[in-house]
C-alpha atoms as a PDB file:
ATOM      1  CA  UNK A   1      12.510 -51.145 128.034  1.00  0.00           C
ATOM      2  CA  UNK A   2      15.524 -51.857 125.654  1.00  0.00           C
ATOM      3  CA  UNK A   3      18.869 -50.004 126.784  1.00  0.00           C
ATOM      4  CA  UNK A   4      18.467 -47.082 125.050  1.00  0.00           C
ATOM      5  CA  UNK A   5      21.476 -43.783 124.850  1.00  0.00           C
ATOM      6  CA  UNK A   6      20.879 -40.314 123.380  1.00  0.00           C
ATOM      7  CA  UNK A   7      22.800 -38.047 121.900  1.00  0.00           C
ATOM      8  CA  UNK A   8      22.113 -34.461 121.555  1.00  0.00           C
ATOM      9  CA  UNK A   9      23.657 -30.956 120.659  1.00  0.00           C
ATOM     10  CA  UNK A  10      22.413 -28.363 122.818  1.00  0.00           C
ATOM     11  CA  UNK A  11      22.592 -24.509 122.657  1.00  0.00           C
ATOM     12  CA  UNK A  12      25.277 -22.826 124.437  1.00  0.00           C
ATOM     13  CA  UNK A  13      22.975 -20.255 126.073  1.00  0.00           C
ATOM     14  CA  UNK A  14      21.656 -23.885 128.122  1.00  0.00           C
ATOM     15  CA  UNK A  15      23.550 -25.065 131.097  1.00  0.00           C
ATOM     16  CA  UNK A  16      22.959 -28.550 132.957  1.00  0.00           C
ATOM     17  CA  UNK A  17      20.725 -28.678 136.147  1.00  0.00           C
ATOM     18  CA  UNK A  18      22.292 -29.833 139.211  1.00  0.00           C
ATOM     19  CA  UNK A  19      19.801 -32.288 140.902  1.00  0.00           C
ATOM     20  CA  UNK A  20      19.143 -31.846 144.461  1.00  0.00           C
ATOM     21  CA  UNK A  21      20.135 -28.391 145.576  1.00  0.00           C
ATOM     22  CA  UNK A  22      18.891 -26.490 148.221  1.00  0.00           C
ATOM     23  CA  UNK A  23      17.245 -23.170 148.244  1.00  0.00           C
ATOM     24  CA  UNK A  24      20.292 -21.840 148.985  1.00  0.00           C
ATOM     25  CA  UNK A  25      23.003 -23.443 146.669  1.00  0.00           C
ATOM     26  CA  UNK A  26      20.061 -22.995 144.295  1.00  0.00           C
ATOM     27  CA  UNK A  27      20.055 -19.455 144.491  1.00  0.00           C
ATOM     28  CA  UNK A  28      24.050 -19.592 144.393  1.00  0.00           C
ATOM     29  CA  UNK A  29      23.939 -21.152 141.261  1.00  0.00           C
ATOM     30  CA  UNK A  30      21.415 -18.684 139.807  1.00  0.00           C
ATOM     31  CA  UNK A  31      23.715 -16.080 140.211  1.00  0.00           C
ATOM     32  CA  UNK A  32      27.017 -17.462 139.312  1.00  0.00           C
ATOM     33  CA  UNK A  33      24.884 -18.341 135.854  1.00  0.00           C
ATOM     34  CA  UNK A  34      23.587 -14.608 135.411  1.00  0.00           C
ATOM     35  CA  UNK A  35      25.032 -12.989 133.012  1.00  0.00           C
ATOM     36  CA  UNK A  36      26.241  -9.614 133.927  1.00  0.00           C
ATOM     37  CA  UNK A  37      25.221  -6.481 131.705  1.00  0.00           C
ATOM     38  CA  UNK A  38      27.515  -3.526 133.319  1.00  0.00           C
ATOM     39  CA  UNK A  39      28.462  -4.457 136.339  1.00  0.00           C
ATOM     40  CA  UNK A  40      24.792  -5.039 137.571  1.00  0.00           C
ATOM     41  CA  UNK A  41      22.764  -7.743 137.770  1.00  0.00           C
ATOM     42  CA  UNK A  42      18.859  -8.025 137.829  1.00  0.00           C
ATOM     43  CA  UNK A  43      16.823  -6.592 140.688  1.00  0.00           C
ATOM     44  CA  UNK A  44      16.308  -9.034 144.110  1.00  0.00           C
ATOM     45  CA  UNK A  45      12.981  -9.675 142.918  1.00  0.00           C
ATOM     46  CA  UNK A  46      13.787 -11.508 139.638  1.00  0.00           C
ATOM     47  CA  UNK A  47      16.454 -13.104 141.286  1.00  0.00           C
ATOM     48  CA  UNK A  48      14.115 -15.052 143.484  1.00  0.00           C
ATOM     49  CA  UNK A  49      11.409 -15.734 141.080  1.00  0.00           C
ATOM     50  CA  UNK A  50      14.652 -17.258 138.778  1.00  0.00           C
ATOM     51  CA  UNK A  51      15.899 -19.037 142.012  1.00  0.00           C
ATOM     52  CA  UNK A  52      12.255 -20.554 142.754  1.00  0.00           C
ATOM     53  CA  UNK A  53      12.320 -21.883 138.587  1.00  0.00           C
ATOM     54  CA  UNK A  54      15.945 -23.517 139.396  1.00  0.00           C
ATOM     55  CA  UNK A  55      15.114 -25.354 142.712  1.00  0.00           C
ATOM     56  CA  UNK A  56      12.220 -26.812 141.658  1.00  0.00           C
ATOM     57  CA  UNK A  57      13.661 -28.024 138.149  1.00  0.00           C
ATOM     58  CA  UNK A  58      16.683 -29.591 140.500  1.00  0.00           C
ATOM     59  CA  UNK A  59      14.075 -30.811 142.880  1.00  0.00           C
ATOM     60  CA  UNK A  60      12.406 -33.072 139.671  1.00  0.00           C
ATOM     61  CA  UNK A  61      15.407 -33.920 138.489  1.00  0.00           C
ATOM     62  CA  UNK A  62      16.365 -35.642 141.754  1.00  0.00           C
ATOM     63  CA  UNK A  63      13.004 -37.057 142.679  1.00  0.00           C
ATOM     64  CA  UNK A  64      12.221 -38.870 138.740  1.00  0.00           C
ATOM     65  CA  UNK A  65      13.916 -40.769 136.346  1.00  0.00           C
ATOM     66  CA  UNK A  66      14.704 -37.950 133.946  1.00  0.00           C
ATOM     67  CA  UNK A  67      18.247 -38.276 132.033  1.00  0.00           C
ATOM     68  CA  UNK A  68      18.966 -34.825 131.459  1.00  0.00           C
ATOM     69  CA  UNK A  69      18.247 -31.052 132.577  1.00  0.00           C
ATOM     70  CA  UNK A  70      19.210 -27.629 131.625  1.00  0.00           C
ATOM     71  CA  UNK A  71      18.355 -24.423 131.944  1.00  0.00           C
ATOM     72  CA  UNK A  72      18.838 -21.054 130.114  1.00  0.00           C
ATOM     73  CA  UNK A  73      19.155 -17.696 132.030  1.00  0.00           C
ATOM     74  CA  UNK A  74      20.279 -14.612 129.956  1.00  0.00           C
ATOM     75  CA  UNK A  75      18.732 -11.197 128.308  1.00  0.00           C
ATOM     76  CA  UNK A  76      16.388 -11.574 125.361  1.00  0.00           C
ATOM     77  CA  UNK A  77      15.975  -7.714 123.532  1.00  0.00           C
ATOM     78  CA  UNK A  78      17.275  -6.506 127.202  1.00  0.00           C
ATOM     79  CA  UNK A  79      14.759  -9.070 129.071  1.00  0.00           C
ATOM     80  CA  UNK A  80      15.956 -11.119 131.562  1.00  0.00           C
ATOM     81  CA  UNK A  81      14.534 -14.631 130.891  1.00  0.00           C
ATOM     82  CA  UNK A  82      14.601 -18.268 131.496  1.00  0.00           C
ATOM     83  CA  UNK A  83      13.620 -21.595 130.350  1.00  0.00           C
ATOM     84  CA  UNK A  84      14.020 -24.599 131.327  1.00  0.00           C
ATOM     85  CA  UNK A  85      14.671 -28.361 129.351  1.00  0.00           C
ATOM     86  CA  UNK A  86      14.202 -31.930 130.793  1.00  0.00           C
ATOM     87  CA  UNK A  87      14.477 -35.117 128.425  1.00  0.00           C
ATOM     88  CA  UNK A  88      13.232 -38.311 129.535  1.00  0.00           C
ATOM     89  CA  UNK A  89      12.690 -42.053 128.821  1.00  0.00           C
ATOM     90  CA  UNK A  90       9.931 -44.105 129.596  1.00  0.00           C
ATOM     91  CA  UNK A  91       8.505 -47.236 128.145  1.00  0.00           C
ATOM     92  CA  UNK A  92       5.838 -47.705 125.386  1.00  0.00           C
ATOM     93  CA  UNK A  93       4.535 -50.195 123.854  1.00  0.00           C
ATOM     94  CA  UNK A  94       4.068 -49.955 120.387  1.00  0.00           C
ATOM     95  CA  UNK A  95       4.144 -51.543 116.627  1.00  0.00           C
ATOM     96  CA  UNK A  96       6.028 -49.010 114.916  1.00  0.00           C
ATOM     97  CA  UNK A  97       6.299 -44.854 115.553  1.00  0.00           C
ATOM     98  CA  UNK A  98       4.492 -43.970 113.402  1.00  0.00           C
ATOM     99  CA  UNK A  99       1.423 -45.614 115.009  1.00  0.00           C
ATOM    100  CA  UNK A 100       2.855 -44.603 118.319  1.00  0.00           C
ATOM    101  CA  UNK A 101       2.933 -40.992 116.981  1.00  0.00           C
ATOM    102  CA  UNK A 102      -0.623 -41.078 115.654  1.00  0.00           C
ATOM    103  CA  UNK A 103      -1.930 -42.530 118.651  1.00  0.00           C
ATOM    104  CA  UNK A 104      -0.546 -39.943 120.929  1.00  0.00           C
ATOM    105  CA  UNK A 105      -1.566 -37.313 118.434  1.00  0.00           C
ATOM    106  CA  UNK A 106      -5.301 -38.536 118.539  1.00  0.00           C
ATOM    107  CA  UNK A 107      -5.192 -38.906 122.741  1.00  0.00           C
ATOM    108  CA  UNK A 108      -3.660 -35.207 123.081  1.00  0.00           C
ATOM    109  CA  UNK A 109      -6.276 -33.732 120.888  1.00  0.00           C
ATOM    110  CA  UNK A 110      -9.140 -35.193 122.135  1.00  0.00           C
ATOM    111  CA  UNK A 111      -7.866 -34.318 126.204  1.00  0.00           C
ATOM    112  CA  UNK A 112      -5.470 -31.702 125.969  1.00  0.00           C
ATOM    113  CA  UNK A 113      -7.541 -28.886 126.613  1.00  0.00           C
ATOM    114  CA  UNK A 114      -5.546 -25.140 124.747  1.00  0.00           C
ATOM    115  CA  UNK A 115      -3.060 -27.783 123.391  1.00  0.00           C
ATOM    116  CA  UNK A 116      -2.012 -27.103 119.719  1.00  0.00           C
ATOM    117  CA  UNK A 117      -0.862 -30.754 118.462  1.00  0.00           C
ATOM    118  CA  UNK A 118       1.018 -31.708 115.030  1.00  0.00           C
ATOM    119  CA  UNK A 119       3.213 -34.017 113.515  1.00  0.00           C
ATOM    120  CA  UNK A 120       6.579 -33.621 114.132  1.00  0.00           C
ATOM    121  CA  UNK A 121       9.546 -35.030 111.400  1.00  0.00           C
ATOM    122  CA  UNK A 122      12.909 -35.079 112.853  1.00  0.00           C
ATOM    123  CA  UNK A 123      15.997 -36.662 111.433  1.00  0.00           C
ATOM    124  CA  UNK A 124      15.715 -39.243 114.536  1.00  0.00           C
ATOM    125  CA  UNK A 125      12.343 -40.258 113.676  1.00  0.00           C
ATOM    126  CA  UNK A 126       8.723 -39.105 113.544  1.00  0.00           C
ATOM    127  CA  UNK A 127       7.503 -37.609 116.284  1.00  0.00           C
ATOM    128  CA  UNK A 128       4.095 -35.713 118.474  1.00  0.00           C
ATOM    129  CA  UNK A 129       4.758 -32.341 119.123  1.00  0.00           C
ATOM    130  CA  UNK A 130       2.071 -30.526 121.767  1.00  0.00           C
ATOM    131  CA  UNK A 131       2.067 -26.930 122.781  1.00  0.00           C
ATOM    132  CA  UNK A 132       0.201 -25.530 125.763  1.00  0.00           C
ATOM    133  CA  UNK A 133       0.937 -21.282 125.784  1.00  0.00           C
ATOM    134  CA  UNK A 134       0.191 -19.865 128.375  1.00  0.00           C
ATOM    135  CA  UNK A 135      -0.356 -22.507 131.490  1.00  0.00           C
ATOM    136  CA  UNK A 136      -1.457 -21.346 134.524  1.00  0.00           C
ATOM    137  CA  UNK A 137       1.227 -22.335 137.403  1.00  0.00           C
ATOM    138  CA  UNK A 138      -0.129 -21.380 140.684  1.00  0.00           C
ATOM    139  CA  UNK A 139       2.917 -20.941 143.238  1.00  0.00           C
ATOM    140  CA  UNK A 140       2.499 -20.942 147.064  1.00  0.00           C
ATOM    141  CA  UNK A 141       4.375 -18.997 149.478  1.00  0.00           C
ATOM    142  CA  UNK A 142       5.728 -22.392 150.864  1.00  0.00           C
ATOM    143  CA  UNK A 143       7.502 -22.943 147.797  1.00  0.00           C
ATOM    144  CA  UNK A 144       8.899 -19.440 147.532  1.00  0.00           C
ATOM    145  CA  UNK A 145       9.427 -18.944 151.164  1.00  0.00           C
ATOM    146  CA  UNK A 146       7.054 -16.133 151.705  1.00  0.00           C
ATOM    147  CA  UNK A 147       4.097 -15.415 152.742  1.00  0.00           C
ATOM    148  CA  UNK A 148       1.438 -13.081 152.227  1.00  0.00           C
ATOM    149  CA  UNK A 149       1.593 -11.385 155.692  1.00  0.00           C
ATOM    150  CA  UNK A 150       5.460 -10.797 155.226  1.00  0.00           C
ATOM    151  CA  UNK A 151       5.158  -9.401 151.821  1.00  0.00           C
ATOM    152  CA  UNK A 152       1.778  -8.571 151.733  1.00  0.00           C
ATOM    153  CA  UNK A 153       2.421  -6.634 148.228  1.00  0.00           C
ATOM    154  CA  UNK A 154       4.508  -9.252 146.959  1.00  0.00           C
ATOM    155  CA  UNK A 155       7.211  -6.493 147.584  1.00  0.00           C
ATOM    156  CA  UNK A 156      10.414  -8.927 147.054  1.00  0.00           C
ATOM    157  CA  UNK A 157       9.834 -10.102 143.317  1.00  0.00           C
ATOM    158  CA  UNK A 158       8.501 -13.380 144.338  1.00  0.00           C
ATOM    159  CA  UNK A 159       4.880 -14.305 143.524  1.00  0.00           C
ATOM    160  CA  UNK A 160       2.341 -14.425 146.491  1.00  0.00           C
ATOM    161  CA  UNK A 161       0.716 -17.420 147.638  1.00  0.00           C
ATOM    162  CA  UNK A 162      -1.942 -17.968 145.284  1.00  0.00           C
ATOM    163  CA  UNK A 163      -0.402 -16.123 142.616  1.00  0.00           C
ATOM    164  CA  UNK A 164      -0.866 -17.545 138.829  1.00  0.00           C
ATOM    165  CA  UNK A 165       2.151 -17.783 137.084  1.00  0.00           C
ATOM    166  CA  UNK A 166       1.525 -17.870 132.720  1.00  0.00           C
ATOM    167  CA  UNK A 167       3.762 -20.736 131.891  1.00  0.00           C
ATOM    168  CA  UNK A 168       3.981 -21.931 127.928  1.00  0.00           C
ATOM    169  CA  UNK A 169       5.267 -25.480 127.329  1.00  0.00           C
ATOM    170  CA  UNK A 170       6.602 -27.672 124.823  1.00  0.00           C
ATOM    171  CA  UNK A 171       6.585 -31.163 124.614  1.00  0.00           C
ATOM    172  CA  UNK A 172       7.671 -33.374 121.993  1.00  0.00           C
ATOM    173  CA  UNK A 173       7.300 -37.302 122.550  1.00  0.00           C
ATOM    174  CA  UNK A 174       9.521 -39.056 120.050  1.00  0.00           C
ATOM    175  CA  UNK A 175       9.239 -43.271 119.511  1.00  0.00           C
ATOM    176  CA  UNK A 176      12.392 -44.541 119.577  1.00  0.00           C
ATOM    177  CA  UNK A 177      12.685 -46.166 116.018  1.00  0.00           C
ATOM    178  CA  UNK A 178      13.747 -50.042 116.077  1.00  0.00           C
ATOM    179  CA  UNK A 179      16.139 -49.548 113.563  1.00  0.00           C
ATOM    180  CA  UNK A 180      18.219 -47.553 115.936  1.00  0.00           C
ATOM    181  CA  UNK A 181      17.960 -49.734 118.341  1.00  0.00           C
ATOM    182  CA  UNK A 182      17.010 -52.650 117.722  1.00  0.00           C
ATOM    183  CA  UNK A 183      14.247 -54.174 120.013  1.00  0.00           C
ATOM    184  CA  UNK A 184      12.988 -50.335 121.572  1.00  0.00           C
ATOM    185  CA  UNK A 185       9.972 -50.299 123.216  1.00  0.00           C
ATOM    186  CA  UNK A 186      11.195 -46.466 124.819  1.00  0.00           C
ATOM    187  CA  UNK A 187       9.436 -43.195 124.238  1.00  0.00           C
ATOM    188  CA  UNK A 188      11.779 -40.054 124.471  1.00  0.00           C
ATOM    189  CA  UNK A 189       9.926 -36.840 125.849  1.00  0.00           C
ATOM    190  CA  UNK A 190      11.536 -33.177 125.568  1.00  0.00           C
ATOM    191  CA  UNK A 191       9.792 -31.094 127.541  1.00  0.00           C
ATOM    192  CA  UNK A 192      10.529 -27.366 127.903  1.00  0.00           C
ATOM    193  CA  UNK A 193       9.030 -24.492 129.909  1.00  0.00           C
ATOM    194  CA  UNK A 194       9.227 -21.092 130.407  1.00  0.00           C
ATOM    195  CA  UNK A 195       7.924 -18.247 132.359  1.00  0.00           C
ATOM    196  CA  UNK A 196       9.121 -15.426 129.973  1.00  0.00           C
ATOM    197  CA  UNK A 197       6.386 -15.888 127.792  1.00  0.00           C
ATOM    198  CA  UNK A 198       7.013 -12.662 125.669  1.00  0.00           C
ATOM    199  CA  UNK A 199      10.381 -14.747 124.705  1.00  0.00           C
ATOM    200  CA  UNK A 200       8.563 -17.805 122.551  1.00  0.00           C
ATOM    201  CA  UNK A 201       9.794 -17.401 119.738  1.00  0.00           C
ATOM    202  CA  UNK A 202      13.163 -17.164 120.534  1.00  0.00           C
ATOM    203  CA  UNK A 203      12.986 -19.865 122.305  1.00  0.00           C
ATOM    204  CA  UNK A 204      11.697 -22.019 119.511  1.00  0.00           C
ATOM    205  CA  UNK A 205      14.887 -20.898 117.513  1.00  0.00           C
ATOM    206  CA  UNK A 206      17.149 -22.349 119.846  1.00  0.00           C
ATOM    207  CA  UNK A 207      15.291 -25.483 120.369  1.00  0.00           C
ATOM    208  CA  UNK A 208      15.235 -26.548 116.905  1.00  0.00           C
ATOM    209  CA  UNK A 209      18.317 -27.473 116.353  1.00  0.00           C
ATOM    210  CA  UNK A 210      18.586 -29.334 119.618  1.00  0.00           C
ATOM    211  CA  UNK A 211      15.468 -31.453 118.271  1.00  0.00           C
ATOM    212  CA  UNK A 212      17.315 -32.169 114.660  1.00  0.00           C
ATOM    213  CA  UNK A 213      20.295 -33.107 116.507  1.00  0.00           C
ATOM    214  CA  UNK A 214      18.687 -36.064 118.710  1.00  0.00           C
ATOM    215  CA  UNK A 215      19.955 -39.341 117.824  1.00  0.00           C
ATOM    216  CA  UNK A 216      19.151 -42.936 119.575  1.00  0.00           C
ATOM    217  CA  UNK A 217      21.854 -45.448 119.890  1.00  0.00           C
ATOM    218  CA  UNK A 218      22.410 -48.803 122.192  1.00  0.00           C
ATOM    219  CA  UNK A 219      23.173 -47.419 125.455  1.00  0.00           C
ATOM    220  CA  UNK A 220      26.903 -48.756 125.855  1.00  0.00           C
ATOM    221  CA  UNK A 221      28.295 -47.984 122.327  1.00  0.00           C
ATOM    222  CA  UNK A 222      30.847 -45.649 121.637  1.00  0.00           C
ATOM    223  CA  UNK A 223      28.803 -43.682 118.826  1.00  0.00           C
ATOM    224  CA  UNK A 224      28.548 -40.267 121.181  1.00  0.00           C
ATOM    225  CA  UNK A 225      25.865 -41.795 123.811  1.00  0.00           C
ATOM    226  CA  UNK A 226      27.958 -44.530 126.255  1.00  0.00           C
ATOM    227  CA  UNK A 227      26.696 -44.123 129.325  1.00  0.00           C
ATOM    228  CA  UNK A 228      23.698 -41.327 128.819  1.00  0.00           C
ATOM    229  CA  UNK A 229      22.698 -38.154 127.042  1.00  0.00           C
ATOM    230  CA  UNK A 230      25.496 -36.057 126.226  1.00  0.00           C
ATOM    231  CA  UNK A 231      25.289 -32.259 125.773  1.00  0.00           C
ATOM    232  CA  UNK A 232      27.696 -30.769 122.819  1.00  0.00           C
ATOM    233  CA  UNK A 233      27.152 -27.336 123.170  1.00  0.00           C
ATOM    234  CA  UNK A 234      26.854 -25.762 119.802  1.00  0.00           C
ATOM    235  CA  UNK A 235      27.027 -21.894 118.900  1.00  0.00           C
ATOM    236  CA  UNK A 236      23.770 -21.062 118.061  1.00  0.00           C
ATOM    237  CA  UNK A 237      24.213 -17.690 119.597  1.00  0.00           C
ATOM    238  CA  UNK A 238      23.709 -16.168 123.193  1.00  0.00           C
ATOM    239  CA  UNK A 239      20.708 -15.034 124.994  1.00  0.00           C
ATOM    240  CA  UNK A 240      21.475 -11.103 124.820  1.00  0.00           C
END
């Protein structure tokens, strides 16, 4: 895989992901990042469920080989909501993107199952762009640290073991084109997720413009990309 950097702009309203925190420091983090509406925060119950999204984002981000993370906690129309963002690199094999982007097209329509796929045109390059809404996500107690005989009613916010969690996702897998750098063989994926499913569509409105603002370059130039992604936050407006 050729040396690849990227460059981004990213919505203010999205903070980085610290890889590798514990339950604890995860739940720390979730609410230093709350944003406060009157003095009060949300109830215990939506502070685990949002504590739960974080650790296991920072969890991924520390176990793969995933260049960048970030997450978005706020209000949306006075609903507290979150999402979360991971871009990676991997390598492909390919003549040119826009057989690479046909290709994937045709293998995520014929196995993706509820996936909506199209042809994507950003100013980086062509790309695939999938969408799975909802997703099932089944959570176990393990992973929330309760269990059904504790919280038989699921009393303290957080879902049950067993419990189905509706999870939409988008995923956009974007060829690096050769003429950025010169010799890529790298697929880019964005991938973004959220629980707050009524929030969709304000979600897409943030995203695009963090999608028309990717850019490739040699990793270890000095055109905004030297040593990795790097996250200009841009006012696109707050989640409240």
């Amino acid at each position: 895989m050729s040396a690849v950097g990227v460059a981004f702009e990213i919505p203010s309203v999205f903070r980085e992901v610290v890889p590798g925190l514990s339950t604890e420091q995860a739940e720390a983090e979730v609410r230093a990042r709350l944003e406060v509406d009157g003095g009060a925060g949300p109830p215990s119950g939506r502070i685990a469920r949002l504590t739960t999204e974080y650790a296991r984002a920072s969890a991924l981000l520390a176990a793969t080989g995933i260049r960048y993370a970030a997450t978005c906690f706020g209000r949306f129309r006075g609903a507290w909501s979150m999402g979360t963002l991971t871009l990676g690199l991997s390598p492909l094999a390919y003549r040119d993107t826009a057989a690479a982007v046909a290709g994937m097209g045709a293998v995520l329509a014929e196995h993706g199952s509820g996936t909506e796929v199209s042809t994507l045109t950003l100013p980086c390059g062509p790309a695939t762009l999938a969408v799975r809404r909802p997703e099932p996500l089944r959570i176990s107690a393990e992973a929330t640290g309760t269990s059904g005989a504790a919280d038989p009613a699921g009393a303290s916010g957080a879902p049950s073991d067993g419990a189905a969690l509706d999870v939409s996702q988008l995923q956009v897998f974007i060829p690096v084109p050769p003429d950025a750098v010169p010799g890529a063989q790298t697929l880019a994926t964005v991938t973004f997720n959220t629980p707050s499913t009524d929030h969709w569509a304000d979600y897409c409105a943030l995203l695009l413009p963090f999608l028309r603002s990717v850019r490739f370059v040699p990793r270890g130039t000095r055109d905004g990309a030297p040593d990795g992604p790097v996250a200009g936050a841009v006012a696109v407006g707050a989640a409240g």
